[in-house]
C-alpha atoms as a PDB file:
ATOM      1  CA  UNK A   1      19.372 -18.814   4.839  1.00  0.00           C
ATOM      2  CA  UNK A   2      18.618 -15.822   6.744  1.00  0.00           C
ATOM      3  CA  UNK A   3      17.248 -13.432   3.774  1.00  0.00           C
ATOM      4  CA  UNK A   4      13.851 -12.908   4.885  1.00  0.00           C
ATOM      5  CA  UNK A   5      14.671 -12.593   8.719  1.00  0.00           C
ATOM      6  CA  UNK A   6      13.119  -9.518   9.826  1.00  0.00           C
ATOM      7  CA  UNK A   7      13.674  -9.797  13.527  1.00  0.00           C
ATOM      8  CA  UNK A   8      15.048  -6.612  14.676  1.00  0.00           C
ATOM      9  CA  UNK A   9      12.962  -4.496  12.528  1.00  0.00           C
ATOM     10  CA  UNK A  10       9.909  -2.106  13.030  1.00  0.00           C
ATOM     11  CA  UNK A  11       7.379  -1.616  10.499  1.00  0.00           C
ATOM     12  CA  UNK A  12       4.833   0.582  10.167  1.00  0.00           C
ATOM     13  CA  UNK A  13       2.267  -0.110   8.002  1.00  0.00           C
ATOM     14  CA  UNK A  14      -0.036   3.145   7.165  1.00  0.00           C
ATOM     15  CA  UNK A  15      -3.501   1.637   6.069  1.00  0.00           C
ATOM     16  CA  UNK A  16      -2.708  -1.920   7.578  1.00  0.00           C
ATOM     17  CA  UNK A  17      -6.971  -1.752   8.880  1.00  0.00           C
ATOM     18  CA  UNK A  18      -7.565  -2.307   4.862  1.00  0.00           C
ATOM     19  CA  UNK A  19      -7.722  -5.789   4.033  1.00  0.00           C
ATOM     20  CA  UNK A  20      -4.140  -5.616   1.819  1.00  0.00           C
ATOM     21  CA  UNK A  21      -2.646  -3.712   4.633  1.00  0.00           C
ATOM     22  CA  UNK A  22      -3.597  -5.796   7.124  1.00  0.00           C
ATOM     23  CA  UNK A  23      -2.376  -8.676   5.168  1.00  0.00           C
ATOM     24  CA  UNK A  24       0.906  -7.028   4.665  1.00  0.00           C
ATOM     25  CA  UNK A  25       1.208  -6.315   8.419  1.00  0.00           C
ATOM     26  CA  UNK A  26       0.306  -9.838   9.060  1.00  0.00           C
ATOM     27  CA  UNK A  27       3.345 -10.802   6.599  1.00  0.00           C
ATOM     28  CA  UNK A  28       5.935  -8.563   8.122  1.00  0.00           C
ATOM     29  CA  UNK A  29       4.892 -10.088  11.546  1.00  0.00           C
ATOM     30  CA  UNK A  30       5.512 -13.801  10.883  1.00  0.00           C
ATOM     31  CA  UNK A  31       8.885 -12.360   9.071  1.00  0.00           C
ATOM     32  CA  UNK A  32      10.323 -11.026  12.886  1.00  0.00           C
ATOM     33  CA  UNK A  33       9.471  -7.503  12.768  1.00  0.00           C
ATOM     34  CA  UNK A  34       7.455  -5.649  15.199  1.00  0.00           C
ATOM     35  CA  UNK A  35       4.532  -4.159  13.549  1.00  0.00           C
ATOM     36  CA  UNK A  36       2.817  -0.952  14.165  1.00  0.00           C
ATOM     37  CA  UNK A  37      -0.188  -0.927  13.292  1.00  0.00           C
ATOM     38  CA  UNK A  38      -1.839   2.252  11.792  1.00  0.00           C
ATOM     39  CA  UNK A  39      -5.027   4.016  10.536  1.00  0.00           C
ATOM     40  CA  UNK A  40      -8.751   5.589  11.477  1.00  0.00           C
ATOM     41  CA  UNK A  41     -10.621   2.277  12.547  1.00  0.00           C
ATOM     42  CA  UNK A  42      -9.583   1.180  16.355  1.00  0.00           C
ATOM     43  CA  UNK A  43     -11.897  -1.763  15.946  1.00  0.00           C
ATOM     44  CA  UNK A  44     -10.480  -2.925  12.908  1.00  0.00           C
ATOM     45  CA  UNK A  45      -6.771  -2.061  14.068  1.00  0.00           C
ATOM     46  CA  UNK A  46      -6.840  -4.135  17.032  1.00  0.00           C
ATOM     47  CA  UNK A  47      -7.967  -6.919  15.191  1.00  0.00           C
ATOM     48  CA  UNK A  48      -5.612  -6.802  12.996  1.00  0.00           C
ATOM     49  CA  UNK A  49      -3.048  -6.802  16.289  1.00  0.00           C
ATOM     50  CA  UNK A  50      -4.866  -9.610  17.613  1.00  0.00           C
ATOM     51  CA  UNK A  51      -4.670 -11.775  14.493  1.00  0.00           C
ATOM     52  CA  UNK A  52      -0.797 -10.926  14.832  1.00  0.00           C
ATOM     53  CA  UNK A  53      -0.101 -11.840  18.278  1.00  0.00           C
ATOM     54  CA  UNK A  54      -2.306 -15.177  17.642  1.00  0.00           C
ATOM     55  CA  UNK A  55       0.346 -16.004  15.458  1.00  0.00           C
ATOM     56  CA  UNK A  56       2.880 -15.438  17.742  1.00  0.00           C
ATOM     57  CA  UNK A  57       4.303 -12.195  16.686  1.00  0.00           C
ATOM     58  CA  UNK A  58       4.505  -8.717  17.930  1.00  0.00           C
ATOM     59  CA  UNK A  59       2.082  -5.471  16.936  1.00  0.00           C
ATOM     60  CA  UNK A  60       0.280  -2.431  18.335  1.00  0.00           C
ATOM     61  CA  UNK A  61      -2.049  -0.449  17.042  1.00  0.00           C
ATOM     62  CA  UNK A  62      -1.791   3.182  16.958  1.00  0.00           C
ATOM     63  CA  UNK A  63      -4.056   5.789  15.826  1.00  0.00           C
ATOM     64  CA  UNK A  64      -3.452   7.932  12.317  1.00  0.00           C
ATOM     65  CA  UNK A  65      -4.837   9.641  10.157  1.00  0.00           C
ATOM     66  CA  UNK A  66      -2.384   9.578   6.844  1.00  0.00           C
ATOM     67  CA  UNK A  67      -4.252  13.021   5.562  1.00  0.00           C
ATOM     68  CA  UNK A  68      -2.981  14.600   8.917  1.00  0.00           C
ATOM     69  CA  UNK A  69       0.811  15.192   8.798  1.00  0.00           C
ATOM     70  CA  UNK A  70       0.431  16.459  12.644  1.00  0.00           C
ATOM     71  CA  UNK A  71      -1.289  12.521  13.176  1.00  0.00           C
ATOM     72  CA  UNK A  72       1.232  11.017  11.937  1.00  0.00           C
ATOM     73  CA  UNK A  73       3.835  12.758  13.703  1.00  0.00           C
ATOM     74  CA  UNK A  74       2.335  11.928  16.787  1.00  0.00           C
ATOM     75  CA  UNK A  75       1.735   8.323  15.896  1.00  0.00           C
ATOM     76  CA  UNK A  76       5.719   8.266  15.108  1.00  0.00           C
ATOM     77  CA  UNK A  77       6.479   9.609  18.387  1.00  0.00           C
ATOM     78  CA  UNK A  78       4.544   6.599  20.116  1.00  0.00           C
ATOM     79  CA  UNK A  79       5.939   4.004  17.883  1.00  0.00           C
ATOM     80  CA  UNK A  80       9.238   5.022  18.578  1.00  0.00           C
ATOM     81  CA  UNK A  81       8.309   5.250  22.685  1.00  0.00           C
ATOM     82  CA  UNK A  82       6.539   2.096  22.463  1.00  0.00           C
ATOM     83  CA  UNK A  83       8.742  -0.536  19.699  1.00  0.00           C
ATOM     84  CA  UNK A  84      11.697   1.299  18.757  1.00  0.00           C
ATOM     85  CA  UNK A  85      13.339   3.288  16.064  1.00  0.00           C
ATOM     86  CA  UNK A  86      11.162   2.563  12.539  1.00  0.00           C
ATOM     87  CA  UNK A  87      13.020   0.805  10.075  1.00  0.00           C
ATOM     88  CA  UNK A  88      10.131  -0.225   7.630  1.00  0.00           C
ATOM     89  CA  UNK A  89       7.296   2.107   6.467  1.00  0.00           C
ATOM     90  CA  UNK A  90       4.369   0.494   4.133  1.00  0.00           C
ATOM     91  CA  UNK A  91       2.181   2.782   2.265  1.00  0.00           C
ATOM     92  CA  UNK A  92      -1.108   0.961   1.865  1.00  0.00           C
ATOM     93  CA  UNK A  93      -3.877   4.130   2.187  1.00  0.00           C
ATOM     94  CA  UNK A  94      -5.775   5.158  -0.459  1.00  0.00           C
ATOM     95  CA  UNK A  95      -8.488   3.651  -2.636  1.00  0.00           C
ATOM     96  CA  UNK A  96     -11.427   4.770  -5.375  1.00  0.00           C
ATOM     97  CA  UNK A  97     -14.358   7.078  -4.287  1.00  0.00           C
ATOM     98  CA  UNK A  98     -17.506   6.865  -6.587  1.00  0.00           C
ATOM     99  CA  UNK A  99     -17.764  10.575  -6.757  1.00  0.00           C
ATOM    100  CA  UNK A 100     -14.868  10.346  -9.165  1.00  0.00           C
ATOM    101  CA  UNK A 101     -15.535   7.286 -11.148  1.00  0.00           C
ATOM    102  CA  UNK A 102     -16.713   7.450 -14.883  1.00  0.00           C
ATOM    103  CA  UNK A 103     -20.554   5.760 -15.273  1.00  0.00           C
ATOM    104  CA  UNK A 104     -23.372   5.844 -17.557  1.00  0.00           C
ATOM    105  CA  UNK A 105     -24.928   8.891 -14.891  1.00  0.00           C
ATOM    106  CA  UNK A 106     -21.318  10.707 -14.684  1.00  0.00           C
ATOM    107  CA  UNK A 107     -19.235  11.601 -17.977  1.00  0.00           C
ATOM    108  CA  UNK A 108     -15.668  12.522 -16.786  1.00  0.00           C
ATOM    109  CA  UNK A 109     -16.483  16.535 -17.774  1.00  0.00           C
ATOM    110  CA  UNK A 110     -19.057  16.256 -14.854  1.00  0.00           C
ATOM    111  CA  UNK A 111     -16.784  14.984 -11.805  1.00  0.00           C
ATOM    112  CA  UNK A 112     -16.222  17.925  -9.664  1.00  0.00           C
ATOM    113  CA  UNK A 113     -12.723  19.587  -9.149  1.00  0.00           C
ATOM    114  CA  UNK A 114     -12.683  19.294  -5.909  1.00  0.00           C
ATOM    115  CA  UNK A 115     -13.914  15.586  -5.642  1.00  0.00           C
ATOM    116  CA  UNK A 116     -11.508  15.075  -8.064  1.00  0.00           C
ATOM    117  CA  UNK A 117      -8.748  16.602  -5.318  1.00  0.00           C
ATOM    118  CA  UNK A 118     -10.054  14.617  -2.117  1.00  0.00           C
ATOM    119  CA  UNK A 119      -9.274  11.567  -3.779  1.00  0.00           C
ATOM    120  CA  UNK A 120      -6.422  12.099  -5.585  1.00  0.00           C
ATOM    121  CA  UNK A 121      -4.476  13.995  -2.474  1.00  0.00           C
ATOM    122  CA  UNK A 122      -5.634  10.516  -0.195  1.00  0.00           C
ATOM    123  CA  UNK A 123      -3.973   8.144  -2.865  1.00  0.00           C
ATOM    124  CA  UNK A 124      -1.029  10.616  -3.189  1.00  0.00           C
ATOM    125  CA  UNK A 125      -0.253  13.036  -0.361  1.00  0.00           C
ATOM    126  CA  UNK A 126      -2.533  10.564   2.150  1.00  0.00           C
ATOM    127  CA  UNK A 127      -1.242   7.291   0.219  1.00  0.00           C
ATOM    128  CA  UNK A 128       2.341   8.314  -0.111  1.00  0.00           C
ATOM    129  CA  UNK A 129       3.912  11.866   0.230  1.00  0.00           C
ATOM    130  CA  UNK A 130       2.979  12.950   4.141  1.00  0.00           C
ATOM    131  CA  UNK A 131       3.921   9.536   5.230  1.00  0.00           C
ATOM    132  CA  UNK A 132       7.202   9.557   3.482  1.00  0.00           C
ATOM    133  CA  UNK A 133       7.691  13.149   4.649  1.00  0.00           C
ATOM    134  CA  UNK A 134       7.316  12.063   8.417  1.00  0.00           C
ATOM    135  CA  UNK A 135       9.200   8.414   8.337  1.00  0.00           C
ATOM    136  CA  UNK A 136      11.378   9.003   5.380  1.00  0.00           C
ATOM    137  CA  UNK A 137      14.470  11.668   7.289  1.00  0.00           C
ATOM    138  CA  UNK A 138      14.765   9.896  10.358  1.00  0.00           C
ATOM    139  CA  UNK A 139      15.514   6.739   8.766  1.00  0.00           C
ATOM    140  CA  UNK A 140      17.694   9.113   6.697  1.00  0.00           C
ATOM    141  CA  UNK A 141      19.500  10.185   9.849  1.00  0.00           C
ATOM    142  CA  UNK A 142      19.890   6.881  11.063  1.00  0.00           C
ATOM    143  CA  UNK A 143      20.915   5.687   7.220  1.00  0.00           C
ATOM    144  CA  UNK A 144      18.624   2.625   7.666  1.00  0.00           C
ATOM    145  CA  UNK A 145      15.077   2.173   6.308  1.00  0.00           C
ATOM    146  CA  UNK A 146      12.922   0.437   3.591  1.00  0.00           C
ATOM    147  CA  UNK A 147      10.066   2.218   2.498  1.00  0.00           C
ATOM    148  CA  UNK A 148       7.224   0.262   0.345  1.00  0.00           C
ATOM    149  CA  UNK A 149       4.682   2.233  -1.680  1.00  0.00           C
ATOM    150  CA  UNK A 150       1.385   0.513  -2.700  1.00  0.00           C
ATOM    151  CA  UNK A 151       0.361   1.196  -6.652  1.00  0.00           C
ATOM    152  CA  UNK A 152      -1.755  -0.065  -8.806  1.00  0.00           C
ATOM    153  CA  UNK A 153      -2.120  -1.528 -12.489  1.00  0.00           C
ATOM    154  CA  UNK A 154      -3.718   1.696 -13.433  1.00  0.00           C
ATOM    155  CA  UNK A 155      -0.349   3.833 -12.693  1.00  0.00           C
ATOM    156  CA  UNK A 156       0.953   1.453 -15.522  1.00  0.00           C
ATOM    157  CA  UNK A 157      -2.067   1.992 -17.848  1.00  0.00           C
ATOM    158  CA  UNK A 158      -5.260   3.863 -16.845  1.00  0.00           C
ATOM    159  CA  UNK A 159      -8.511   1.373 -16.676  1.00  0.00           C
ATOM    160  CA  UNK A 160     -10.944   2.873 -18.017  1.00  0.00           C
ATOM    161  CA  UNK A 161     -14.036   4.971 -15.260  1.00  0.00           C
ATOM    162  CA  UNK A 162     -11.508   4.961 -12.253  1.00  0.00           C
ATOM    163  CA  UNK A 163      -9.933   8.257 -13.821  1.00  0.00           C
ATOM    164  CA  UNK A 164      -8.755  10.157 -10.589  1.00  0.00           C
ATOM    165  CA  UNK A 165      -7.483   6.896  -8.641  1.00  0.00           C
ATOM    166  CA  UNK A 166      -5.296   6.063 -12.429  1.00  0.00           C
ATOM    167  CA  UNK A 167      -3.294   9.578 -11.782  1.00  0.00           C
ATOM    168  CA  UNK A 168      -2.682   9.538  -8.521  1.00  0.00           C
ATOM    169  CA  UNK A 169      -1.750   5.993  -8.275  1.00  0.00           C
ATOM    170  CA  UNK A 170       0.663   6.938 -11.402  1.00  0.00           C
ATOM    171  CA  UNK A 171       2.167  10.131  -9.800  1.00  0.00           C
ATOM    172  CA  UNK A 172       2.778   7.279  -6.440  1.00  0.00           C
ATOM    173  CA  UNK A 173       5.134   6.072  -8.792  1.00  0.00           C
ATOM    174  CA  UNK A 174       7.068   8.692  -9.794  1.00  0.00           C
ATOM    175  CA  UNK A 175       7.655   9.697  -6.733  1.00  0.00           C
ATOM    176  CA  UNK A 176       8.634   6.333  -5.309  1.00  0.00           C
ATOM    177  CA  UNK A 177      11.685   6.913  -7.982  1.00  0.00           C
ATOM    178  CA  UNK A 178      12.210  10.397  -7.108  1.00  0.00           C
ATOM    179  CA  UNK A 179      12.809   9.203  -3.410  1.00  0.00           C
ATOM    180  CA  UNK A 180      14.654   6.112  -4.245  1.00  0.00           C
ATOM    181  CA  UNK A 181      17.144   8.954  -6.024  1.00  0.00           C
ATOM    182  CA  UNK A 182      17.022  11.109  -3.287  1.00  0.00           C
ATOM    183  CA  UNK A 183      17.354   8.847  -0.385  1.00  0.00           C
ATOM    184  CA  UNK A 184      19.703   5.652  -1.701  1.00  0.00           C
ATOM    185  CA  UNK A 185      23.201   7.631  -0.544  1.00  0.00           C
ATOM    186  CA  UNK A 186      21.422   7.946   2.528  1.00  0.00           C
ATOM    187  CA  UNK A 187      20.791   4.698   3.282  1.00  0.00           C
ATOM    188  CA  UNK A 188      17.168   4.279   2.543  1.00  0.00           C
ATOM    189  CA  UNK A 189      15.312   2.299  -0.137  1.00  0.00           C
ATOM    190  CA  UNK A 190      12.544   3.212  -1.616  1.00  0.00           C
ATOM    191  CA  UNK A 191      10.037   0.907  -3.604  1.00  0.00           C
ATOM    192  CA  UNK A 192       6.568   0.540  -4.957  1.00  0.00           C
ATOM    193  CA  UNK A 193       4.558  -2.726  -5.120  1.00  0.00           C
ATOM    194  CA  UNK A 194       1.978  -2.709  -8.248  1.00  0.00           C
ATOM    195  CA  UNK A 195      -1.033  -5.383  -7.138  1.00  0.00           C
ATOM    196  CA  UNK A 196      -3.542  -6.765  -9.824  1.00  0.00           C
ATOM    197  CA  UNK A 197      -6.897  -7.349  -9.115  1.00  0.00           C
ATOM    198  CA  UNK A 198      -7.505  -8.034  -5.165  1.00  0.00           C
ATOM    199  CA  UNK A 199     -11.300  -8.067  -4.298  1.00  0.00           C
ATOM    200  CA  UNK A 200     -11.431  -5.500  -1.416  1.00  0.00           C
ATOM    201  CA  UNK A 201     -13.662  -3.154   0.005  1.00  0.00           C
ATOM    202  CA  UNK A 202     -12.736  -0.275  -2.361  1.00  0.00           C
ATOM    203  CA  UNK A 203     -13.611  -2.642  -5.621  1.00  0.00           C
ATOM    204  CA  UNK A 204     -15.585  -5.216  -4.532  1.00  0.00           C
ATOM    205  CA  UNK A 205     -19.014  -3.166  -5.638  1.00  0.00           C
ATOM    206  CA  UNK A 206     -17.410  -2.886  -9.414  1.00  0.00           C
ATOM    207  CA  UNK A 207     -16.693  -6.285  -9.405  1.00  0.00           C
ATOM    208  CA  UNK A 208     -19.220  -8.212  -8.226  1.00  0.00           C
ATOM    209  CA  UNK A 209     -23.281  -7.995  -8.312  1.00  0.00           C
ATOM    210  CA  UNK A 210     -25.247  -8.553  -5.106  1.00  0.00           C
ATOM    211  CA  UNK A 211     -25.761 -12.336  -5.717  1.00  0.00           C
ATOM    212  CA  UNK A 212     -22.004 -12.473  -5.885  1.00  0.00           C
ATOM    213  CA  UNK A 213     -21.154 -13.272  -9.679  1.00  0.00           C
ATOM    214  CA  UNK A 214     -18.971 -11.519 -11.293  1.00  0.00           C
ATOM    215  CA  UNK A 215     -20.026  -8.284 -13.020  1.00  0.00           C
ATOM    216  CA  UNK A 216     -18.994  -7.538 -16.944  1.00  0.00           C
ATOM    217  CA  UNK A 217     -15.789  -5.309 -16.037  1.00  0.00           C
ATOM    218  CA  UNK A 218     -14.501  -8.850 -13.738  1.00  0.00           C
ATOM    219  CA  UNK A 219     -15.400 -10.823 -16.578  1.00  0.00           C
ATOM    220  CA  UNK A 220     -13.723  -8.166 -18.633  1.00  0.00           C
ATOM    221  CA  UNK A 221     -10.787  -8.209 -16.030  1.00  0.00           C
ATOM    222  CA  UNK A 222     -10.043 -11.785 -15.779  1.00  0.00           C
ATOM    223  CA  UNK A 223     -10.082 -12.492 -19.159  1.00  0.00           C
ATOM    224  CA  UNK A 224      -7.145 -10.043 -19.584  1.00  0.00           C
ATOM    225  CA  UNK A 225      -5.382 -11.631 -16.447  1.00  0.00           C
ATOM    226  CA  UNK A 226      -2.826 -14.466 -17.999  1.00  0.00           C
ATOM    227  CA  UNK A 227      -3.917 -16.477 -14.808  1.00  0.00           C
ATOM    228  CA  UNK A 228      -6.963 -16.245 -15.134  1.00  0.00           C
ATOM    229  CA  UNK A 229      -8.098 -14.970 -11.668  1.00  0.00           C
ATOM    230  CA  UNK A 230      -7.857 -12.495  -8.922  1.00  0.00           C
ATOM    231  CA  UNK A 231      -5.353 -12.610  -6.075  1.00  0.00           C
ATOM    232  CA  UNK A 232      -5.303 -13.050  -2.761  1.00  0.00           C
ATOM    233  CA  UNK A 233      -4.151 -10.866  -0.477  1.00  0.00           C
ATOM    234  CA  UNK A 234      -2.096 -13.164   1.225  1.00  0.00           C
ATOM    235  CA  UNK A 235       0.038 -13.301  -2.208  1.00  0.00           C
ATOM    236  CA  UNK A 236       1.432  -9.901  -1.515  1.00  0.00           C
ATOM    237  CA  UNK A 237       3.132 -10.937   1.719  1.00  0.00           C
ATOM    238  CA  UNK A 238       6.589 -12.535  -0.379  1.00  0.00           C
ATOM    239  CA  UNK A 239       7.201  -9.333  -2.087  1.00  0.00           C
ATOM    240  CA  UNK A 240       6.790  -6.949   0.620  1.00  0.00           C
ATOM    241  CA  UNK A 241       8.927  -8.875   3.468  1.00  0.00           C
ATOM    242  CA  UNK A 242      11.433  -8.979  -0.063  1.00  0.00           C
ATOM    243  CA  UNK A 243      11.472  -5.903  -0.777  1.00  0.00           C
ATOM    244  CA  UNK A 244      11.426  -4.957   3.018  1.00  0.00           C
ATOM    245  CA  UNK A 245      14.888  -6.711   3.814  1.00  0.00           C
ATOM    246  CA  UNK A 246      18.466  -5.505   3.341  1.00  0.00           C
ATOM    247  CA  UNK A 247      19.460  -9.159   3.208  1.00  0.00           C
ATOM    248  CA  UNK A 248      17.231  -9.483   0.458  1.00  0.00           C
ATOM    249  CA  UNK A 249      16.988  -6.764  -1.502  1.00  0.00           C
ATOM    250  CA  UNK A 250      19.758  -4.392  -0.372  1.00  0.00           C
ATOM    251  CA  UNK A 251      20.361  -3.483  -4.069  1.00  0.00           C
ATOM    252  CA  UNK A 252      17.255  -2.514  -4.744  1.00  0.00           C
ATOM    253  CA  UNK A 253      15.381   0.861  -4.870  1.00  0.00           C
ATOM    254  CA  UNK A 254      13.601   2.434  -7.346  1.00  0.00           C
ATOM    255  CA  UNK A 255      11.411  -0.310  -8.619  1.00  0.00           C
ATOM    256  CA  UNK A 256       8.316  -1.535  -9.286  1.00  0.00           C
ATOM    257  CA  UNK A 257       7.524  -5.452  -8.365  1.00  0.00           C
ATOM    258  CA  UNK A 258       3.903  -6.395  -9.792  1.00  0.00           C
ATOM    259  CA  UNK A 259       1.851  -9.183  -8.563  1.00  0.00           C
ATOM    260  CA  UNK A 260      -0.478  -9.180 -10.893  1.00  0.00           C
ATOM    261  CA  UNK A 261      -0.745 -12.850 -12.033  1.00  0.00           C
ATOM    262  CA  UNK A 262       0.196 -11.186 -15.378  1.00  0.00           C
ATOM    263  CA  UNK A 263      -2.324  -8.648 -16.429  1.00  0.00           C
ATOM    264  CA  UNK A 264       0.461  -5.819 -17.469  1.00  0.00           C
ATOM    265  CA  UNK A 265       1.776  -8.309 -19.842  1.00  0.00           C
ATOM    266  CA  UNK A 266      -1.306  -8.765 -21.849  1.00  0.00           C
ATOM    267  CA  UNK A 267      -1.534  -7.419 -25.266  1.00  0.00           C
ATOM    268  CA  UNK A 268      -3.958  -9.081 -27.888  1.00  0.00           C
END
């Protein structure tokens, strides 16, 4: 079976210097594709390349900046000079900024409008919309593509203090389905990927102290988590290269796949 061959394809993946980007980059790599490798941090880019070719597969970083729509036109125009035509596009920028987080010391009527903005135009114009406006009509033109939008579990329901990061991560979806309508006679799917709880560098303050036990909102967090625990980021990589082939999932746009070991599903 040849479902989750990727060789052939390019993917860019927008945030892949993250530690679930990179992950996801990693994935697409050991799939076939060529990865291009994309974001702000050289140093952390290249590792992730390095990690790649290690493995045996193929990826270059390139410099972007996913605020910038003029950065990530010119990062386009050197992944096309450099591995060829895009075919794959992985939205994994974004993440939670304490300036807009509910606390004891900051009641949601006190977060500032335009903190409130910064964060909510990286998860959504940064996270999803510029990237999609720059990737999304060539592989229109071409009437090939897979694009792969990063959620959350607060776009289904919003967690309680992370107010700002809940909305925009909820407006990612709706216009992952607005594209999926928009694009599918054109030949291009568009997705979203919802992951549960993945320590990280954007969560890991809120959900661990600094001797490294859990704090009460993990405690809080696993014990509404089916499975019990968080995830890994390596536990991403089956949906994305899934949901990034044709062979796999050429039926599919429009959707939402959650790995979330189950926390959506929890009621009482």
């Amino acid at each position: 079976m040849k479902l989750f061959d990727l060789g052939g394809e390019v993917a860019v993946v927008i945030g892949a210097t993250g530690v679930l980007g990179g992950a996801l980059a990693e994935g697409l790599a050991q799939a076939g594709a060529k990865v291009a490798v994309l974001g702000r941090n050289r140093e952390r880019g290249e590792a992730c390349v390095k990690k790649i070719a290690d493995a045996g597969g193929i990826a270059q970083f390139f410099t972007a900046d996913a605020m910038s729509k003029e950065s990530l036109a010119q990062a386009h125009r050197e992944v096309e000079a450099s591995l060829g035509a895009t075919t794959i596009l992985v939205n994994a920028a974004g993440g939670n900024d304490p300036k807009v987080t509910v606390t004891a010391d900051r009641a949601f009527e006190q977060i500032a409008a335009d903190d409130w903005r910064a964060n909510f135009d990286l998860n959504l114009v940064g996270g999803a919309l510029l990237p999609c406006q720059e990737f999304g009509p060539a592989m229109a033109k071409r009437e090939k593509g897979s694009i792969i939008n990063i959620a959350s579990v607060s776009a289904h329901l919003p967690l309680s203090r992370v107010i700002a990061y809940s909305a925009a991560k909820a407006a990612v979806l709706n216009l992952t389905q607005f594209l999926a309508r928009e694009w599918a006679p054109r030949g291009v799917r568009v997705n979203s990927i919802t992951p549960g709880f993945f320590p990280a560098e954007q969560n890991r303050r809120l959900l661990f102290n600094d001797d490294g036990s859990p704090t009460p909102r993990a405690q809080s967090i696993l014990g509404h988590t089916p499975m019990g625990r968080f995830g890994q980021a390596q536990e991403l990589i089956g949906a994305v290269v899934f949901l990034a082939s044709s062979a796999a999932s050429g039926f599919v746009t429009g959707t939402d796949l959650r790995v979330d070991g189950g926390f959506l599903s929890q009621t009482i």
